[in-house]
C-alpha atoms as a PDB file:
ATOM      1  CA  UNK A   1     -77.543  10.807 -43.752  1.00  0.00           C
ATOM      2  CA  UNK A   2     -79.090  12.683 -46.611  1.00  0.00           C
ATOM      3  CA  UNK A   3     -80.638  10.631 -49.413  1.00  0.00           C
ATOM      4  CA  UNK A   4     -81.379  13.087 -52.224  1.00  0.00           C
ATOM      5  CA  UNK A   5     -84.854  11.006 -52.593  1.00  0.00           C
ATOM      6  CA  UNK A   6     -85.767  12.812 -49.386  1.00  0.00           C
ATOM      7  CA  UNK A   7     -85.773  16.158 -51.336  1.00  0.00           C
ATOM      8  CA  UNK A   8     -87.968  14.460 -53.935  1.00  0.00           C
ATOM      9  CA  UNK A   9     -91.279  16.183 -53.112  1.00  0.00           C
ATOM     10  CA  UNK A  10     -89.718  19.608 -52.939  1.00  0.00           C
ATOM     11  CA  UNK A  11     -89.937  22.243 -55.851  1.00  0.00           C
ATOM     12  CA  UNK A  12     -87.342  21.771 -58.204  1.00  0.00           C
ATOM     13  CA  UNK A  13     -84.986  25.130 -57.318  1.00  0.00           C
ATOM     14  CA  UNK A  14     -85.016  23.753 -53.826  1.00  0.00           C
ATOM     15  CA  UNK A  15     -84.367  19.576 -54.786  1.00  0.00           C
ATOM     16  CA  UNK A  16     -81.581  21.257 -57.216  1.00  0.00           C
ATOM     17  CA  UNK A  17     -79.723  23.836 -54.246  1.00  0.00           C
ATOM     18  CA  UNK A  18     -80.066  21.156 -51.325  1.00  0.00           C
ATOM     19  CA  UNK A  19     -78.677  18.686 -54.078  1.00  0.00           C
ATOM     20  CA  UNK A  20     -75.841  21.481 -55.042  1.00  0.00           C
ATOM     21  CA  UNK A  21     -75.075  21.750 -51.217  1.00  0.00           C
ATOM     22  CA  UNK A  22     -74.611  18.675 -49.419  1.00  0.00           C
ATOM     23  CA  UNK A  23     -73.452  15.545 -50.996  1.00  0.00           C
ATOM     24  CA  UNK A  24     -75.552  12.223 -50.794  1.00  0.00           C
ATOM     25  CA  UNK A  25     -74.280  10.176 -47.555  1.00  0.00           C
ATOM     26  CA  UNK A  26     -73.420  13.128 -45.553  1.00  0.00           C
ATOM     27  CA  UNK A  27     -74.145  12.994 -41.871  1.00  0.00           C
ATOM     28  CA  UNK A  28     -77.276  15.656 -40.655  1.00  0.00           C
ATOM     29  CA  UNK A  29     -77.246  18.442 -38.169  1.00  0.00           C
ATOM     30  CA  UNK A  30     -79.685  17.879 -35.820  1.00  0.00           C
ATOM     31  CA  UNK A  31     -80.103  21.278 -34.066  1.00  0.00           C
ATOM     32  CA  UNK A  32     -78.513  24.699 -35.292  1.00  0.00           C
ATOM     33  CA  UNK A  33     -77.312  27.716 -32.933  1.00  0.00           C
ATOM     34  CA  UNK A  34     -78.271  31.589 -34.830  1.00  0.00           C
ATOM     35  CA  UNK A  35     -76.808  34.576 -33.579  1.00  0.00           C
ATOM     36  CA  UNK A  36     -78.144  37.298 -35.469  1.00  0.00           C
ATOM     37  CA  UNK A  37     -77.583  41.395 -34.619  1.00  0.00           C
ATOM     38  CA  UNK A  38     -79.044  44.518 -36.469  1.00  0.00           C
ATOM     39  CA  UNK A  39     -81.398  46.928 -36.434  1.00  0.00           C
ATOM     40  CA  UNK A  40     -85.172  46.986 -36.517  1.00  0.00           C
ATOM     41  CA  UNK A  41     -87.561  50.300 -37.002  1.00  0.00           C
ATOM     42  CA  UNK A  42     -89.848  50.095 -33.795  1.00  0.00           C
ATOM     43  CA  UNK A  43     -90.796  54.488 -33.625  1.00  0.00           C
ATOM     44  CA  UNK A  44     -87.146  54.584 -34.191  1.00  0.00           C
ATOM     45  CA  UNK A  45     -84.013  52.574 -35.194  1.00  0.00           C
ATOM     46  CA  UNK A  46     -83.745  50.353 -32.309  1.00  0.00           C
ATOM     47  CA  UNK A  47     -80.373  47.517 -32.114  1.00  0.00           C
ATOM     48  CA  UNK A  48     -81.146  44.569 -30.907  1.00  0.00           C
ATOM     49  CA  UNK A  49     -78.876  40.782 -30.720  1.00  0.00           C
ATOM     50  CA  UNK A  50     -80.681  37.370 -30.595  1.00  0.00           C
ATOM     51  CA  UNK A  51     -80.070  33.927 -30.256  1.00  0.00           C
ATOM     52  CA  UNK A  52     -82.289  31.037 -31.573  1.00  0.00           C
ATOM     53  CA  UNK A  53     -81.595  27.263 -31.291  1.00  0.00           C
ATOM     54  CA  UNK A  54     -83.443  25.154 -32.976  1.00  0.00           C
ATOM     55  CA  UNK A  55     -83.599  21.268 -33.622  1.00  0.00           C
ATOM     56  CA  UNK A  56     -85.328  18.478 -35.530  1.00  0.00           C
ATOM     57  CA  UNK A  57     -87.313  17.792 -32.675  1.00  0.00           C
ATOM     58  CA  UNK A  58     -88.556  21.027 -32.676  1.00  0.00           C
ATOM     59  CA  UNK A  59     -87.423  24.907 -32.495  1.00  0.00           C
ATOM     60  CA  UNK A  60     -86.942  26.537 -29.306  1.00  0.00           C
ATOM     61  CA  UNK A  61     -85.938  30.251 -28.284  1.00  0.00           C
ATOM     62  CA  UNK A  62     -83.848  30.601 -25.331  1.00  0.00           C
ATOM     63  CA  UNK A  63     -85.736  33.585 -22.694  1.00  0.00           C
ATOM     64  CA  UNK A  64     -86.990  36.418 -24.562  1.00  0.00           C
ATOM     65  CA  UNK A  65     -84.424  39.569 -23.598  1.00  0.00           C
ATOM     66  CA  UNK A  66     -85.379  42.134 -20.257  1.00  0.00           C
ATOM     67  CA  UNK A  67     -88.374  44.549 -22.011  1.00  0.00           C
ATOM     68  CA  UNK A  68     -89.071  42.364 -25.052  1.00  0.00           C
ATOM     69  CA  UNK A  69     -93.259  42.196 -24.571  1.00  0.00           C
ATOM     70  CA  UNK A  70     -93.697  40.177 -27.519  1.00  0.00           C
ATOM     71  CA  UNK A  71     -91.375  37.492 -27.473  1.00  0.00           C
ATOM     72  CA  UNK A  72     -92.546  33.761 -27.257  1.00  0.00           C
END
């Protein structure tokens, strides 16, 4: 549940958005899905889709995509 208290420590633009955006009592997400597509400059303009779970217990990327060297 979110207790604004929580957000107590946090600058005060963040405390005042996070108290703007989910009311006091409200249940918590525990892990998030992002799909995210667009464009990055690698030489050239190069497309590229991703998806990223992550959870309170800690973030986690799914397999990094065929050719992607960097990816962890």
């Amino acid at each position: 549940m979110f207790d604004p208290a929580r957000a107590a420590g946090l600058p005060e633009p963040a405390r005042r958005w996070l108290s703007h955006a989910i009311a006091a009592g409200v249940p918590l997400l525990t892990s998030v899905e992002l799909i995210m597509h667009g464009q990055i400059r690698l030489g050239g303009w190069r497309s590229f889709t991703a998806t990223q779970h992550l959870s309170a217990a800690g973030g986690s990327c799914g397999p990094p995509p065929p050719g992607c060297s960097g990816c962890r």
